[in-house]
N, C-alpha and C. Protein backbone atom coordinates (compact mmCIF):
# COMPACT_ATOMS: atom_id res chain seq x y z
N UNK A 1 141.16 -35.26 83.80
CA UNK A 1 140.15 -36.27 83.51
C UNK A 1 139.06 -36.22 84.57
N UNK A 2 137.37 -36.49 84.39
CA UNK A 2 136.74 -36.23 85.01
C UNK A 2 136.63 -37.79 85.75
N UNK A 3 136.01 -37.68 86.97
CA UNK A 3 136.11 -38.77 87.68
C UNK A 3 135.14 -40.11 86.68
N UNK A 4 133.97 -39.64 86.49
CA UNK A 4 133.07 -40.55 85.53
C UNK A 4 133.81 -41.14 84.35
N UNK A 5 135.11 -40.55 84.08
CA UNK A 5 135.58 -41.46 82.72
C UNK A 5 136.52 -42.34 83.36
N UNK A 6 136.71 -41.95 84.66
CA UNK A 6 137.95 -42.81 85.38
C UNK A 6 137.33 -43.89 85.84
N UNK A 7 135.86 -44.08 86.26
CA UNK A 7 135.72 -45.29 87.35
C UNK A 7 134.37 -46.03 86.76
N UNK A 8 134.72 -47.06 86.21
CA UNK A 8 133.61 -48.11 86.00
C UNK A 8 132.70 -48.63 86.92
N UNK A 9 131.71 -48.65 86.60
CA UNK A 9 130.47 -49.28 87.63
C UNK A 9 129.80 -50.18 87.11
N UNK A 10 129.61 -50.79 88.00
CA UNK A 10 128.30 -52.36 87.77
C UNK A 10 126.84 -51.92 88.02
N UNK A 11 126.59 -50.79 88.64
CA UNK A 11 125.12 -50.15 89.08
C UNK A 11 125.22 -48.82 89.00
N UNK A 12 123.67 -48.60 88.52
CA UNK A 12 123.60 -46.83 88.44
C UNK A 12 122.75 -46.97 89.12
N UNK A 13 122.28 -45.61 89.66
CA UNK A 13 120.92 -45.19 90.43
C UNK A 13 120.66 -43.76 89.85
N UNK A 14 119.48 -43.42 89.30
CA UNK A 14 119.39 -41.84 88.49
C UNK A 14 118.33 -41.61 89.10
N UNK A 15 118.84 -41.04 90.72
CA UNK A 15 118.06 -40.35 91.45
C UNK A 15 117.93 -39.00 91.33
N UNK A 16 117.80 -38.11 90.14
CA UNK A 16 118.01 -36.64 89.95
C UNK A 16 116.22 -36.66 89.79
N UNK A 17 115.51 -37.03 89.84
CA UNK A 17 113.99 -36.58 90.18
C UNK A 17 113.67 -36.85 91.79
N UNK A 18 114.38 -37.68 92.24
CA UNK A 18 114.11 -37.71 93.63
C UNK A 18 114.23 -36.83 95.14
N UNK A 19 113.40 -36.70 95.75
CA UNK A 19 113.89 -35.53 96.90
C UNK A 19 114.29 -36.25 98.10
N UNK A 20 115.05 -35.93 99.06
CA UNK A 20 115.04 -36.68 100.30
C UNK A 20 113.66 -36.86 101.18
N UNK A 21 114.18 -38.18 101.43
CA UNK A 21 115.30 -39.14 101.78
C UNK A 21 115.54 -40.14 100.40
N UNK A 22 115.11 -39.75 99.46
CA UNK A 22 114.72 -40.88 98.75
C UNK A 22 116.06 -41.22 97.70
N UNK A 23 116.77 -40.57 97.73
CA UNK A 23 118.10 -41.00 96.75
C UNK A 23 119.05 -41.52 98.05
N UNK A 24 118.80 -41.37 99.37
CA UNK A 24 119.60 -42.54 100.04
C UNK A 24 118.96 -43.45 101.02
N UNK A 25 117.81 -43.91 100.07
CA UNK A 25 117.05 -45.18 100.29
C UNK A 25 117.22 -45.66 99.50
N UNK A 26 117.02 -45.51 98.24
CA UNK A 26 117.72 -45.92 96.98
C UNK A 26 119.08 -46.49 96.88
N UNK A 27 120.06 -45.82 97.16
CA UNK A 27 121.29 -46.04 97.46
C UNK A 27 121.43 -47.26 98.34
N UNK A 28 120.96 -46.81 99.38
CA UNK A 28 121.09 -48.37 100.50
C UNK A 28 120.17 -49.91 99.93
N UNK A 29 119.22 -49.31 98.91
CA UNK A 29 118.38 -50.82 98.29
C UNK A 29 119.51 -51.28 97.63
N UNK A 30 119.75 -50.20 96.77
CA UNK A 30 120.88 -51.09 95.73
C UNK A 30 122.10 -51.28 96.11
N UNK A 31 122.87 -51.42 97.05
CA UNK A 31 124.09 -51.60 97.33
C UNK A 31 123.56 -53.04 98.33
N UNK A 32 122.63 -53.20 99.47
CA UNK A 32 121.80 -54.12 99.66
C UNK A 32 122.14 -55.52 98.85
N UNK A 33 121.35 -55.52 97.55
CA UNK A 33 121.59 -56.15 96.27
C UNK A 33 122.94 -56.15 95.86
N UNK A 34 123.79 -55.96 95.82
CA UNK A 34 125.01 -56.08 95.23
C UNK A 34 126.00 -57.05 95.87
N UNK A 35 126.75 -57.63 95.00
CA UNK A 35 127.68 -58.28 95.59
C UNK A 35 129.15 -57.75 95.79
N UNK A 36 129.91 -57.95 96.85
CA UNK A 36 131.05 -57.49 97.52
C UNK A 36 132.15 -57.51 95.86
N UNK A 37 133.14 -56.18 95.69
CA UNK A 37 133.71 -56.01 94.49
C UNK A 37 132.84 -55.27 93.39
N UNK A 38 131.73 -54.88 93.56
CA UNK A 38 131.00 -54.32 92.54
C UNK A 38 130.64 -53.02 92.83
N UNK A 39 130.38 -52.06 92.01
CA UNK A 39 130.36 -50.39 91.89
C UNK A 39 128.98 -50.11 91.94
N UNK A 40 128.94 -49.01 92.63
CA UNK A 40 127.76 -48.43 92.53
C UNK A 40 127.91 -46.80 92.31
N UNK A 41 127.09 -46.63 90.93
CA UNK A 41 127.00 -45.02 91.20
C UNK A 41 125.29 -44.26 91.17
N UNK A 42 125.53 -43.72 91.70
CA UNK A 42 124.37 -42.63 91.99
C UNK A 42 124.42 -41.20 91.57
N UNK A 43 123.47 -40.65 91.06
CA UNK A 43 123.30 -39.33 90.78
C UNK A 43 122.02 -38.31 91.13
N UNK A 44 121.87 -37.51 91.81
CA UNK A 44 121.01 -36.65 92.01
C UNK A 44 121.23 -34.97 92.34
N UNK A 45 120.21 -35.04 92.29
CA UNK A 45 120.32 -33.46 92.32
C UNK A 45 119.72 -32.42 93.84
N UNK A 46 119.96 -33.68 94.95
CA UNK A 46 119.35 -33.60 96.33
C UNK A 46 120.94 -33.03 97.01
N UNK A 47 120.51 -31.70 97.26
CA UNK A 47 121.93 -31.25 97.97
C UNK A 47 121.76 -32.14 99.14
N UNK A 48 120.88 -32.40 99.94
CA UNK A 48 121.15 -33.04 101.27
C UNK A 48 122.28 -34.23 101.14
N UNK A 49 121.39 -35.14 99.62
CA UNK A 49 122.74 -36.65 99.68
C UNK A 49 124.12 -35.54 99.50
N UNK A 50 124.56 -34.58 99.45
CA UNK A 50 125.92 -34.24 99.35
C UNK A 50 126.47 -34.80 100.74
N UNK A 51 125.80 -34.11 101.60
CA UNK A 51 126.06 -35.07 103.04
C UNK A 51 125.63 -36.24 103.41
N UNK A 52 124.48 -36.72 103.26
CA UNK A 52 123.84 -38.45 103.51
C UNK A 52 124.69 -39.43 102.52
N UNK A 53 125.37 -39.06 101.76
CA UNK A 53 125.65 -40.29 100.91
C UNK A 53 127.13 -40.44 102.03
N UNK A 54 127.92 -39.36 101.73
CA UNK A 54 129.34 -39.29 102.08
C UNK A 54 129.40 -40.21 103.43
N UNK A 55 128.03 -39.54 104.51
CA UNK A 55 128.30 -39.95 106.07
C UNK A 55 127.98 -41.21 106.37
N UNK A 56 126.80 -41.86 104.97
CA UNK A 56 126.23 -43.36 105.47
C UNK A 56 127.80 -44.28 105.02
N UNK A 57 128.10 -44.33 103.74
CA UNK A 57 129.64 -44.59 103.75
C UNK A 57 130.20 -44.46 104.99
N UNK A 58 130.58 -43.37 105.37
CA UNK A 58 131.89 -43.27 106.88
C UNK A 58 131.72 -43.74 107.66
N UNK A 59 130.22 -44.29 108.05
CA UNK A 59 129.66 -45.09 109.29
C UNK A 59 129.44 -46.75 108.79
N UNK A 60 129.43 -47.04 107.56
CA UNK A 60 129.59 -48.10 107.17
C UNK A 60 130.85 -48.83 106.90
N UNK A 61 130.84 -50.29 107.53
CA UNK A 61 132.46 -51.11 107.14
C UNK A 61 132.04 -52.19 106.01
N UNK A 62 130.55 -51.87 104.89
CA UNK A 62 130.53 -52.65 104.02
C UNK A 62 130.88 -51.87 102.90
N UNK A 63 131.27 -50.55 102.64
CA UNK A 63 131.33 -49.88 101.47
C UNK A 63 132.58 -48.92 101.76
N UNK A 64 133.40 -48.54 100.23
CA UNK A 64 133.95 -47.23 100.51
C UNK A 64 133.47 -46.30 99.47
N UNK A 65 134.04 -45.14 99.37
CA UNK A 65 133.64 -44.19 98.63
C UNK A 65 134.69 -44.09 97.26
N UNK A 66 134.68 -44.20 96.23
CA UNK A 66 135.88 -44.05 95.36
C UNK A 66 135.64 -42.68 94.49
N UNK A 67 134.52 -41.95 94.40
CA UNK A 67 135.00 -40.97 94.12
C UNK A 67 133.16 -40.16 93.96
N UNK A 68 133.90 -38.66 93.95
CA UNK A 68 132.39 -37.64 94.14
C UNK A 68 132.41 -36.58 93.42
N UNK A 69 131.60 -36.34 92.75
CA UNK A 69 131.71 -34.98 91.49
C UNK A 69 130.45 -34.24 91.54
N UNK A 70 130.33 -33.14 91.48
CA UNK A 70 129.60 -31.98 91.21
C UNK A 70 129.62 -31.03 89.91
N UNK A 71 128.67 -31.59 89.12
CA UNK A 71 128.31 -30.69 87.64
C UNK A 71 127.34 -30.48 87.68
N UNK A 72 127.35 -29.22 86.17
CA UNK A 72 126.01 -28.42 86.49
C UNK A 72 125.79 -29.69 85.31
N UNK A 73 124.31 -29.56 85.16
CA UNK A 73 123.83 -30.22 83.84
C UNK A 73 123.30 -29.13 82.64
N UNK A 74 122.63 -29.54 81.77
CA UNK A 74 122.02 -28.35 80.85
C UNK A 74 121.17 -27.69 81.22
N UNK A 75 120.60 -27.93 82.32
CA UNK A 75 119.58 -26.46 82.79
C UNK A 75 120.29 -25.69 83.93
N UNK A 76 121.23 -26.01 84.49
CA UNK A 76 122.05 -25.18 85.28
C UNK A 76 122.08 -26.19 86.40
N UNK A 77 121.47 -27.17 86.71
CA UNK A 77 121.16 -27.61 87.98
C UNK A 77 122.73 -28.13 88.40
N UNK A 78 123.23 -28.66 89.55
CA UNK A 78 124.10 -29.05 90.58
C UNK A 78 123.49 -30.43 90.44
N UNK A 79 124.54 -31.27 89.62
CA UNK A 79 124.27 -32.84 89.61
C UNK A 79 125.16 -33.27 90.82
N UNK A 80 125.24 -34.30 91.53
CA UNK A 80 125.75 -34.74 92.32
C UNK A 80 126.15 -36.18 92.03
N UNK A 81 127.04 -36.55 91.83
CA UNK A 81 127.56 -38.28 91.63
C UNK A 81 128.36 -39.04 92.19
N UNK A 82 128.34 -39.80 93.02
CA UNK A 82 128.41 -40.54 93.71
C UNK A 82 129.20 -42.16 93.23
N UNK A 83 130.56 -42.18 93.26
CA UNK A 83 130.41 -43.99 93.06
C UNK A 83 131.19 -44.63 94.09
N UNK A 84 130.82 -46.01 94.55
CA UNK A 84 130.98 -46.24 95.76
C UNK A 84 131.14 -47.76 95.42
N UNK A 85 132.23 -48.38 96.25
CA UNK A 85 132.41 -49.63 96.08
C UNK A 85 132.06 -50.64 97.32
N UNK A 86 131.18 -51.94 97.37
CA UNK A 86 131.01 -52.40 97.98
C UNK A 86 131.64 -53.51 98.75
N UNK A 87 132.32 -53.48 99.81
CA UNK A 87 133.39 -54.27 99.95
C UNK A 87 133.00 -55.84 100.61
N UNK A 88 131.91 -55.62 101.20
CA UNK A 88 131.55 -57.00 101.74
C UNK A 88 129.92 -57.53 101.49
C-alpha cells in the first residue's frame, strides 16, 4: 500500500511549481495555521525540500513526520510528498 492511501490529511500544500525556498515557507505558513492533531501534506518537486522538509521537522518539538514518498508523475518528474502531523 502506498503511503498516500494510508494517511489522511486536514491540509494540502501543491508546491510542485514552486522552487526553493518556497515549498518550505509554505510548509511553515500552513502548519503555522493549523491546529495541534491535524495533518499536513505537501508535495513538490524541489529536491532541496527532500532535505528542508525532513530537517525543519527534526529540529522542531511542534510537529512529527508520519510519512515520505517519492513518485515519478506523468512527465517523469520526482514528486516529493510529505505528510506531517502537528502536535502542538
Amino acid at each position: 500500500m502506498m503511503v498516500q492511501e494510508a494517511i489522511k490529511f486536514d491540509h494540502y500544500v501543491d508546491a510542485k511549481s514552486m522552487q526553493c525556498p518556497m515549498p518550505l515557507l509554505k510548509f511553515k505558513a500552513c502548519l503555522h495555521g493549523m491546529n495541534a492533531g491535524e495533518v499536513l501534506r505537501l508535495d513538490t518537486l524541489d529536491i532541496g525540500s527532500k532535505k528542508d522538509i525532513p530537517y525543519h521537522v527534526e529540529q522542531s518539538d511542534l510537529c512529527v513526520m508520519l510519512g515520505f514518498e517519492e513518485a515519478n508523475n506523468d512527465q517523469g518528474q520526482a514528486v516529493y510528498s510529505f505528510w506531517v502531523l502537528k502536535q502542538k
